[in-house]
PDB file of N, CA and C in Angstrom:
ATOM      1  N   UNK A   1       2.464-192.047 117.768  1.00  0.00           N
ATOM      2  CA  UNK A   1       2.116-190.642 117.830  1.00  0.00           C
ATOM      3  C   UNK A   1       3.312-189.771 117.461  1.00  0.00           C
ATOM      4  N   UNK A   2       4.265-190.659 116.497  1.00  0.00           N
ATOM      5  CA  UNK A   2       4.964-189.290 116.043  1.00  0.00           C
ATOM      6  C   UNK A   2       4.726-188.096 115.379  1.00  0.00           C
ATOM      7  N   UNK A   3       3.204-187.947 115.386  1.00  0.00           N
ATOM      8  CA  UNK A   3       3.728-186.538 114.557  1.00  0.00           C
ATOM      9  C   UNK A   3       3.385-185.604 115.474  1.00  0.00           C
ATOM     10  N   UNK A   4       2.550-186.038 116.642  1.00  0.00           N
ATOM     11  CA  UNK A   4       2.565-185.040 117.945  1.00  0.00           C
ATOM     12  C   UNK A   4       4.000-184.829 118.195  1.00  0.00           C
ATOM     13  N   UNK A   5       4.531-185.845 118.800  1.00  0.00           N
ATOM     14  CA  UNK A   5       6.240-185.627 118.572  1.00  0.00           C
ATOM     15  C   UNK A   5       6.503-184.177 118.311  1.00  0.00           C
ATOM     16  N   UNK A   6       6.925-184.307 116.258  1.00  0.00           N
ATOM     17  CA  UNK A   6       7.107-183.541 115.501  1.00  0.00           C
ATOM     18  C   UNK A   6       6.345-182.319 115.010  1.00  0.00           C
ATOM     19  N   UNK A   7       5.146-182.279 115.562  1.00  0.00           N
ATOM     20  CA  UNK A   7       4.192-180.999 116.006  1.00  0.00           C
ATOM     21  C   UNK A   7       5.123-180.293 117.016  1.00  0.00           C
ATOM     22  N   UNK A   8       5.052-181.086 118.287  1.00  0.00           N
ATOM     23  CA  UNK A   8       5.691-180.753 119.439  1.00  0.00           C
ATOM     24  C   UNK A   8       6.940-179.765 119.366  1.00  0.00           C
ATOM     25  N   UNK A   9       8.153-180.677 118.965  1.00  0.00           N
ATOM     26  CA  UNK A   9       9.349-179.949 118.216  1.00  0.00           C
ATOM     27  C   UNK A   9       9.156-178.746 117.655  1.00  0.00           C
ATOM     28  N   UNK A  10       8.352-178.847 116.379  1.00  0.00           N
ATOM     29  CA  UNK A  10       8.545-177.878 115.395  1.00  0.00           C
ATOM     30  C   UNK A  10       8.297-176.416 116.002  1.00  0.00           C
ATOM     31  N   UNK A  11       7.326-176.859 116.745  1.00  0.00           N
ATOM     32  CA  UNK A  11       6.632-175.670 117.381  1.00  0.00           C
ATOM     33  C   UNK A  11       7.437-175.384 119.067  1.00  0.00           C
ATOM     34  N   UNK A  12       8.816-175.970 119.124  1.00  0.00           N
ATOM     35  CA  UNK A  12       9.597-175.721 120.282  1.00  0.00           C
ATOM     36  C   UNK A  12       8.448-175.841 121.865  1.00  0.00           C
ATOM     37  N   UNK A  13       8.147-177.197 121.869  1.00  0.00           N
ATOM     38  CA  UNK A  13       6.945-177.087 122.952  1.00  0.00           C
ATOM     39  C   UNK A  13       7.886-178.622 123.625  1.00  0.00           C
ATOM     40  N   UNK A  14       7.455-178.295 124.857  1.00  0.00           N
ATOM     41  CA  UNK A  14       8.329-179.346 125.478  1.00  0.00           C
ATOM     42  C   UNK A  14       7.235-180.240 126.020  1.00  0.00           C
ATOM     43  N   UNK A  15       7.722-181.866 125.484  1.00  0.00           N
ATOM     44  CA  UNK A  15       7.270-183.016 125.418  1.00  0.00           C
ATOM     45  C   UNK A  15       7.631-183.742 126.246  1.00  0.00           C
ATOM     46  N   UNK A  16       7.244-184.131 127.457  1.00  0.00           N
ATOM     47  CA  UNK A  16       8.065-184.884 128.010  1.00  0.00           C
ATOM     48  C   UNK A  16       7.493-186.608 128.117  1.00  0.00           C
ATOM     49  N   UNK A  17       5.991-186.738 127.816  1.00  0.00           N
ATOM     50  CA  UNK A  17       5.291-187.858 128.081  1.00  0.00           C
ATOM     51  C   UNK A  17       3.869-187.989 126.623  1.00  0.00           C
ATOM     52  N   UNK A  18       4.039-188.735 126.317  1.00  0.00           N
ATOM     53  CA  UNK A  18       2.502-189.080 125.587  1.00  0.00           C
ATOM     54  C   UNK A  18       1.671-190.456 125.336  1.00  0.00           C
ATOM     55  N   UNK A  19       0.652-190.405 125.799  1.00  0.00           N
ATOM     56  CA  UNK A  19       0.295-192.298 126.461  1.00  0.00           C
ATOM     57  C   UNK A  19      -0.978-191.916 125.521  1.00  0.00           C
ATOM     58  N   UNK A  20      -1.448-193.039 124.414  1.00  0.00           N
ATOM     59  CA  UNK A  20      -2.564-192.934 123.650  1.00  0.00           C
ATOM     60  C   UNK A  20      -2.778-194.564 123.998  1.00  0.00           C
ATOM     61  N   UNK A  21      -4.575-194.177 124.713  1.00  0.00           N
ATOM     62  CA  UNK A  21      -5.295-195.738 124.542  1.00  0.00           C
ATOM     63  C   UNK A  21      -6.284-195.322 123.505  1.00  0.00           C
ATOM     64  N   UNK A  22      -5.926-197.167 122.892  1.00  0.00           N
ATOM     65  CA  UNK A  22      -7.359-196.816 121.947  1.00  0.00           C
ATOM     66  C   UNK A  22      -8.322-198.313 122.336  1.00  0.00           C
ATOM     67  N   UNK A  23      -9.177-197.892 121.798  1.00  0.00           N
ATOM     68  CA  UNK A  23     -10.407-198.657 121.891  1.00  0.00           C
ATOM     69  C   UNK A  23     -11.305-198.894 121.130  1.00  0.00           C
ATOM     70  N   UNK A  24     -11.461-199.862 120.699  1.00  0.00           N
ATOM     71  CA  UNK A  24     -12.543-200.191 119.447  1.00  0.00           C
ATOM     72  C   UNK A  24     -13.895-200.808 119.712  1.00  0.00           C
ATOM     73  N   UNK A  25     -14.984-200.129 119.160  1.00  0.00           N
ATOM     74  CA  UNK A  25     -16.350-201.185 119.695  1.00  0.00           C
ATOM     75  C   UNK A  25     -16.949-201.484 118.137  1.00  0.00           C
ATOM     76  N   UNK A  26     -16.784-202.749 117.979  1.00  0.00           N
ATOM     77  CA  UNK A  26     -17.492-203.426 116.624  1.00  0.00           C
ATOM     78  C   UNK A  26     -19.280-203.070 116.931  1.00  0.00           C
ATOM     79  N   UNK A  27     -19.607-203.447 115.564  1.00  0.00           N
ATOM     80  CA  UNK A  27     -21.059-203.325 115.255  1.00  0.00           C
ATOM     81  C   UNK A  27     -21.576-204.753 115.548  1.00  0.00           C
ATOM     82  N   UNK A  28     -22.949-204.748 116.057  1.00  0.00           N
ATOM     83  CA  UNK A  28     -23.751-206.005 116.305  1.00  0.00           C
ATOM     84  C   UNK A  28     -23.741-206.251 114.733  1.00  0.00           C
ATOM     85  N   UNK A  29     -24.284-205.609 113.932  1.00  0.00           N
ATOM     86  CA  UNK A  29     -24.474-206.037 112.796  1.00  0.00           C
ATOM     87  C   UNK A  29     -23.919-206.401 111.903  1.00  0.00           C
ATOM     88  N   UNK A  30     -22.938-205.836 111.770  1.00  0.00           N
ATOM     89  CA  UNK A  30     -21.458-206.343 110.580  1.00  0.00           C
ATOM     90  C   UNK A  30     -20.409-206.539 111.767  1.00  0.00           C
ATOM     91  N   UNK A  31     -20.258-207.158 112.280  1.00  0.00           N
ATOM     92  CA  UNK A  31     -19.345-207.118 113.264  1.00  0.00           C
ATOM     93  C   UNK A  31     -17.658-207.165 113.083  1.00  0.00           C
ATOM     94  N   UNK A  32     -17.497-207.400 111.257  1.00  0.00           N
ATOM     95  CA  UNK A  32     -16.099-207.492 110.614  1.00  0.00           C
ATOM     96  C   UNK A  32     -15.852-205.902 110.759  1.00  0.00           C
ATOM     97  N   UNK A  33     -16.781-205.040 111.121  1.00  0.00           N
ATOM     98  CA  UNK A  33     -16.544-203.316 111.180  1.00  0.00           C
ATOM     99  C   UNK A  33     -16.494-202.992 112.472  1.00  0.00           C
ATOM    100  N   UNK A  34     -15.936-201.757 112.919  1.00  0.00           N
ATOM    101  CA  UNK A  34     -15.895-200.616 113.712  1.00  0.00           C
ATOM    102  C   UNK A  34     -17.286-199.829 113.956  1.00  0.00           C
ATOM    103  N   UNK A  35     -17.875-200.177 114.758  1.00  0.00           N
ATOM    104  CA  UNK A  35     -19.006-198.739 114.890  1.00  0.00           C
ATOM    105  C   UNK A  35     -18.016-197.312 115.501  1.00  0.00           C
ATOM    106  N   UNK A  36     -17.481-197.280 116.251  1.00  0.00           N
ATOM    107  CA  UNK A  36     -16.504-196.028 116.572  1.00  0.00           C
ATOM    108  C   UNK A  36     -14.935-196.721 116.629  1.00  0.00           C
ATOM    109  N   UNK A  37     -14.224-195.900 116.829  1.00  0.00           N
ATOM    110  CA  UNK A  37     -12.630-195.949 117.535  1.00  0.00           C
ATOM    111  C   UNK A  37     -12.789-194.724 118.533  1.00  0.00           C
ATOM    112  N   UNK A  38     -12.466-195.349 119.507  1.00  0.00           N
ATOM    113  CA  UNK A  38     -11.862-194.123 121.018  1.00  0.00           C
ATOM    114  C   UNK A  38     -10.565-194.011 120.839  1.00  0.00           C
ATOM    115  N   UNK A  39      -9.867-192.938 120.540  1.00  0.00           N
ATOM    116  CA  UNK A  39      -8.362-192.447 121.236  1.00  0.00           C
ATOM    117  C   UNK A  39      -8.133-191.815 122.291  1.00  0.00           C
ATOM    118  N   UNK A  40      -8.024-191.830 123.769  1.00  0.00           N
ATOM    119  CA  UNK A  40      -7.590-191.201 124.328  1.00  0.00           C
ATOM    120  C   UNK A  40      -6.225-191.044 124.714  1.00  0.00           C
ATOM    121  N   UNK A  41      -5.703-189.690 124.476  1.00  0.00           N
ATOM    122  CA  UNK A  41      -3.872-188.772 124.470  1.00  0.00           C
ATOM    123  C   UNK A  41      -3.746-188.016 125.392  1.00  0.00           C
ATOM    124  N   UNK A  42      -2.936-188.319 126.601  1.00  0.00           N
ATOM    125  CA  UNK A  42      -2.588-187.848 127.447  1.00  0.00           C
ATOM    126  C   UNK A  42      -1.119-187.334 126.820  1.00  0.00           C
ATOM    127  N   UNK A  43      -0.842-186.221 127.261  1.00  0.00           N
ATOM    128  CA  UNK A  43       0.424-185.954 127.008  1.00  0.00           C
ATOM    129  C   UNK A  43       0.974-184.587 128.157  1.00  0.00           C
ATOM    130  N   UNK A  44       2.365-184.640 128.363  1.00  0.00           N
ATOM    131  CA  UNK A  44       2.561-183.868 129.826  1.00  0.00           C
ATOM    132  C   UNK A  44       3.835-183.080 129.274  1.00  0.00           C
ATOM    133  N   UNK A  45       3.292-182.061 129.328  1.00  0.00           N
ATOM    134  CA  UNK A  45       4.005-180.749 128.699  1.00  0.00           C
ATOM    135  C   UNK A  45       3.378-179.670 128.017  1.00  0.00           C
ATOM    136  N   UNK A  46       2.731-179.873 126.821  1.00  0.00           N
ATOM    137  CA  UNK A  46       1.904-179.093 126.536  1.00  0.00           C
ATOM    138  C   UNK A  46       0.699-177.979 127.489  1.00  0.00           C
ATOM    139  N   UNK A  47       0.133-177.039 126.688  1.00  0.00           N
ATOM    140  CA  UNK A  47      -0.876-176.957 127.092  1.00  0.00           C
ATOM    141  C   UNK A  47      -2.047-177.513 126.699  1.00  0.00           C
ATOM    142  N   UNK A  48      -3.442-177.329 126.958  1.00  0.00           N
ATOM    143  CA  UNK A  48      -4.205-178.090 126.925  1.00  0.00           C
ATOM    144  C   UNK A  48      -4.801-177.607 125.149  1.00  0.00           C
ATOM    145  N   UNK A  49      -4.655-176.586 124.752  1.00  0.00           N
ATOM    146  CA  UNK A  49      -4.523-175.737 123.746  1.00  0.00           C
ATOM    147  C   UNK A  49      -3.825-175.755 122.707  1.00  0.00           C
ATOM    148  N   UNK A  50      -2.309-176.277 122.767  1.00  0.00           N
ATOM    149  CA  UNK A  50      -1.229-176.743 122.016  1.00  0.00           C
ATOM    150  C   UNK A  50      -1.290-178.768 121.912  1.00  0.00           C
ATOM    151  N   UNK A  51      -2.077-178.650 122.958  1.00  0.00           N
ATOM    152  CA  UNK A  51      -2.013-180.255 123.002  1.00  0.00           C
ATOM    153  C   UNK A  51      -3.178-180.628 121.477  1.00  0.00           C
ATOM    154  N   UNK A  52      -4.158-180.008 122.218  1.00  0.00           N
ATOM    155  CA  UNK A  52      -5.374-180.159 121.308  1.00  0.00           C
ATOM    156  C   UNK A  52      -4.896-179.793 119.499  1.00  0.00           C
ATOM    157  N   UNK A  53      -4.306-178.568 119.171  1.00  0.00           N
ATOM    158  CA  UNK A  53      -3.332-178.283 118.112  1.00  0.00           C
ATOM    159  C   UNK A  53      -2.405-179.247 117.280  1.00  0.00           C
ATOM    160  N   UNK A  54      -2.322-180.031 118.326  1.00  0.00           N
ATOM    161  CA  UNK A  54      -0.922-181.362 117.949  1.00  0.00           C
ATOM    162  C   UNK A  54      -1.921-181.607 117.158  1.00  0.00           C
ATOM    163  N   UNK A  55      -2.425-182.915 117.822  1.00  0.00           N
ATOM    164  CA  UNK A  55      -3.866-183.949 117.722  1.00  0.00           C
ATOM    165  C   UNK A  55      -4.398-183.186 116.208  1.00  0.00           C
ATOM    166  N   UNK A  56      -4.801-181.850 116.546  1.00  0.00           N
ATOM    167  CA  UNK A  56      -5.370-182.020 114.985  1.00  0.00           C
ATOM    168  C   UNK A  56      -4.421-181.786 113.757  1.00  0.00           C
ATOM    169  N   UNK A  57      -3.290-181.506 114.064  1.00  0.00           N
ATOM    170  CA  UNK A  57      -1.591-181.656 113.036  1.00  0.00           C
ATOM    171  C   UNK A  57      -1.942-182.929 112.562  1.00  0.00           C
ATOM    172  N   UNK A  58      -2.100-184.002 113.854  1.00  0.00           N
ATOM    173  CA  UNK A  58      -1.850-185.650 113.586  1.00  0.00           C
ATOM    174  C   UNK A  58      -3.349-185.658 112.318  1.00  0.00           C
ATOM    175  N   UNK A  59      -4.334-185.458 112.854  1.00  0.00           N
ATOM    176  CA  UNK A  59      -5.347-185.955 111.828  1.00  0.00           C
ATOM    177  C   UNK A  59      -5.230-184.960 110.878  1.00  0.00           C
ATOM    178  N   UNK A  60      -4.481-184.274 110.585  1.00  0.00           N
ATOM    179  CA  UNK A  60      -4.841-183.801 108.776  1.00  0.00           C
ATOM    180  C   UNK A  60      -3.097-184.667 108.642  1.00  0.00           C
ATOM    181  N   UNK A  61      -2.499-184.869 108.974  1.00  0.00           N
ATOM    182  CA  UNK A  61      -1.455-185.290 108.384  1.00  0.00           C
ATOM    183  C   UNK A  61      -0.688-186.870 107.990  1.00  0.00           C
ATOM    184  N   UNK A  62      -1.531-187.794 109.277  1.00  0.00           N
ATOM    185  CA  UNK A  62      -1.015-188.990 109.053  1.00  0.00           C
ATOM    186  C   UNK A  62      -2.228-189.699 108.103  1.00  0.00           C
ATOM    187  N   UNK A  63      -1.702-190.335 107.442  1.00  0.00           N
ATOM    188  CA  UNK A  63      -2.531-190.927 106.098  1.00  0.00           C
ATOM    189  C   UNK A  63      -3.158-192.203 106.478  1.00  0.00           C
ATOM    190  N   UNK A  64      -2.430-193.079 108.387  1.00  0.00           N
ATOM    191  CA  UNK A  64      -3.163-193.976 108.409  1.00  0.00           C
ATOM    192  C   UNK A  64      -4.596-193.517 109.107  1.00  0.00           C
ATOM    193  N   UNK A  65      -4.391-192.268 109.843  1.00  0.00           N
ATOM    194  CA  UNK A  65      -5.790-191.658 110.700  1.00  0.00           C
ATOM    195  C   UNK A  65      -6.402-191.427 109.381  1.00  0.00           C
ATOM    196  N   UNK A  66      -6.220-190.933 108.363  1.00  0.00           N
ATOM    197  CA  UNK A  66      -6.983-191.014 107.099  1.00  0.00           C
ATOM    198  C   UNK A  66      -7.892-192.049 106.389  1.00  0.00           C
ATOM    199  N   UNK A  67      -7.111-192.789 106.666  1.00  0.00           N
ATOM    200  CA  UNK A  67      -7.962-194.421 106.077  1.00  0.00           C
ATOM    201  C   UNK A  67      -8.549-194.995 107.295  1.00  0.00           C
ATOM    202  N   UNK A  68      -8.636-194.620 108.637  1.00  0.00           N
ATOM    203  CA  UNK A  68      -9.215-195.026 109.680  1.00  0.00           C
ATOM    204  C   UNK A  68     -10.538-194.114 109.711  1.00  0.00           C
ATOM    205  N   UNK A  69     -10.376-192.684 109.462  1.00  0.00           N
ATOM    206  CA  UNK A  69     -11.373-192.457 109.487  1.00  0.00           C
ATOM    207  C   UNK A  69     -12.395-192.166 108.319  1.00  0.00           C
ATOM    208  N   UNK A  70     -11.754-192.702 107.293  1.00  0.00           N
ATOM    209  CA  UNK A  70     -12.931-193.174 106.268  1.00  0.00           C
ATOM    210  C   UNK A  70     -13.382-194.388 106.583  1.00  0.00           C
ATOM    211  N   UNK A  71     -13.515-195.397 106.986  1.00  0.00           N
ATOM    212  CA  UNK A  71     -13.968-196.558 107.395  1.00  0.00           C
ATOM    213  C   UNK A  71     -14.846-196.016 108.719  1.00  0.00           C
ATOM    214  N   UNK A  72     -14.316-195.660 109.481  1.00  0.00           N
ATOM    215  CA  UNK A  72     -15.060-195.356 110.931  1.00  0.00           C
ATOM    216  C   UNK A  72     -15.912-194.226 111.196  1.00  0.00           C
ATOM    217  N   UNK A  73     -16.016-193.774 112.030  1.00  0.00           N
ATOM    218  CA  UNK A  73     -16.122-192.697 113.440  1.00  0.00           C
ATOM    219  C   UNK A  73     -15.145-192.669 114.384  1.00  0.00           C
ATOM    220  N   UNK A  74     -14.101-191.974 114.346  1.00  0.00           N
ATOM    221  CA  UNK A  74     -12.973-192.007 115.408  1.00  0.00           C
ATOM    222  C   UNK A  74     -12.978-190.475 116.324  1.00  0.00           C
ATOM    223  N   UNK A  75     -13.213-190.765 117.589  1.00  0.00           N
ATOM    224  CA  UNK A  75     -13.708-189.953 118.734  1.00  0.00           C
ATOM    225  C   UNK A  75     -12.125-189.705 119.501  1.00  0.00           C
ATOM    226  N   UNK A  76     -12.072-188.712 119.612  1.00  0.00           N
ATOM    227  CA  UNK A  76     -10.615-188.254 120.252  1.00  0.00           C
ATOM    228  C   UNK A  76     -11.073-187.490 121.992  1.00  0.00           C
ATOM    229  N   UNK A  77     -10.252-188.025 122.289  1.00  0.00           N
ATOM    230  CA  UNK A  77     -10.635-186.978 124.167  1.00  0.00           C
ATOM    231  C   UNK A  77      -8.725-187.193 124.258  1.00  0.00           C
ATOM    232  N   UNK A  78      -8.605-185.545 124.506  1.00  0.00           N
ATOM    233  CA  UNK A  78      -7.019-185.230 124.760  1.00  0.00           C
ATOM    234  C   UNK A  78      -7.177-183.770 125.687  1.00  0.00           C
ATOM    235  N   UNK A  79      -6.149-184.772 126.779  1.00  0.00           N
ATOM    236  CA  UNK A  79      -5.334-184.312 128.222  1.00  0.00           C
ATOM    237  C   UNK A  79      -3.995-183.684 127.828  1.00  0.00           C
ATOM    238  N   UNK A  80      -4.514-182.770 128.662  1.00  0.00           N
ATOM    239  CA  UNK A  80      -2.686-182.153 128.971  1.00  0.00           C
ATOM    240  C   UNK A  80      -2.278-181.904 130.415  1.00  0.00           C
ATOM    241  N   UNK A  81      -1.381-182.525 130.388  1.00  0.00           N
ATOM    242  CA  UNK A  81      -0.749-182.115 131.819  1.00  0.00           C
ATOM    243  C   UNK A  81      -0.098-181.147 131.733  1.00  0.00           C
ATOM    244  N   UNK A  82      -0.496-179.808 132.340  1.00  0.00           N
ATOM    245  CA  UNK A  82       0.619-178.409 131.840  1.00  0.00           C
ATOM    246  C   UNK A  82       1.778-178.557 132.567  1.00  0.00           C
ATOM    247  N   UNK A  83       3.006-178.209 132.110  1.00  0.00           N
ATOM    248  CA  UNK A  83       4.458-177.671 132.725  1.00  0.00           C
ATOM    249  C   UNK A  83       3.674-176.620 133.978  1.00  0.00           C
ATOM    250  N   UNK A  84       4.430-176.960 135.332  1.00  0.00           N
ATOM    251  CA  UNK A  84       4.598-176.213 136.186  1.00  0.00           C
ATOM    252  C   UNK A  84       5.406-175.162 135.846  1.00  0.00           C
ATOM    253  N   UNK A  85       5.429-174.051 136.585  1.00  0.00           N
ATOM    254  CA  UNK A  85       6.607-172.979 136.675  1.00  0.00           C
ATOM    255  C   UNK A  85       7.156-173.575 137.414  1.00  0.00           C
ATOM    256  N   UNK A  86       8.702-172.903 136.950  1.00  0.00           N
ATOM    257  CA  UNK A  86       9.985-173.207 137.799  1.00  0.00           C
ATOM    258  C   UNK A  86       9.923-172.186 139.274  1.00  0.00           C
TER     259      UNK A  86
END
C-alpha cells in the first residue's frame, strides 16, 4: 500500500498504521478465476474522508490494481481510525 503511503505524505496527513486483508473467492465454474477480490484497509491517522481519498489515489494509480481489476470485481471496505486531539 505504498501509494496510500505517498497519498498520505503528499497531502501532509499523518500515517501512523495501515493493515490491508485481502480475500479472494474463486468461481464454481472456472475456478482458475476470481469471482470477486475483498480488500479490507484499516489505516490510523487519517480521516475517514482522506482515508477513503487515499484508496481511490491507489486505484487510479497503481497499474497492478489495474490489471486486477480488469480480470475481476474488486470490493474495497476502508476504516479510519481518526487522530485524537491533543
Amino acid at each position: 500500500m505504498q501509494w496510500i503511503e505517498k497519498l498520505a505524505r503528499e497531502d501532509a496527513v499523518r500515517l501512523s498504521f495501515v493493515q490491508v486483508d485481502i480475500e479472494g473467492t474463486r468461481s464454481k465454474a472456472v475456478p482458475n478465476r476470481f469471482q470477486h477480490v475483498d480488500l479490507h484497509i484499516e489505516l490510523d491517522g487519517p480521516t475517514q474522508d482522506e482515508a477513503e481519498r487515499f484508496v481511490d489515489g491507489f486505484r487510479a494509480r497503481c497499474p497492478l490494481y489495474a490489471t486486477l481489476a480488469s480480470a475481476t470485481e474488486v470490493r474495497f471496505e476502508v476504516v479510519a481510525r481518526e487522530r485524537q486531539p491533543a
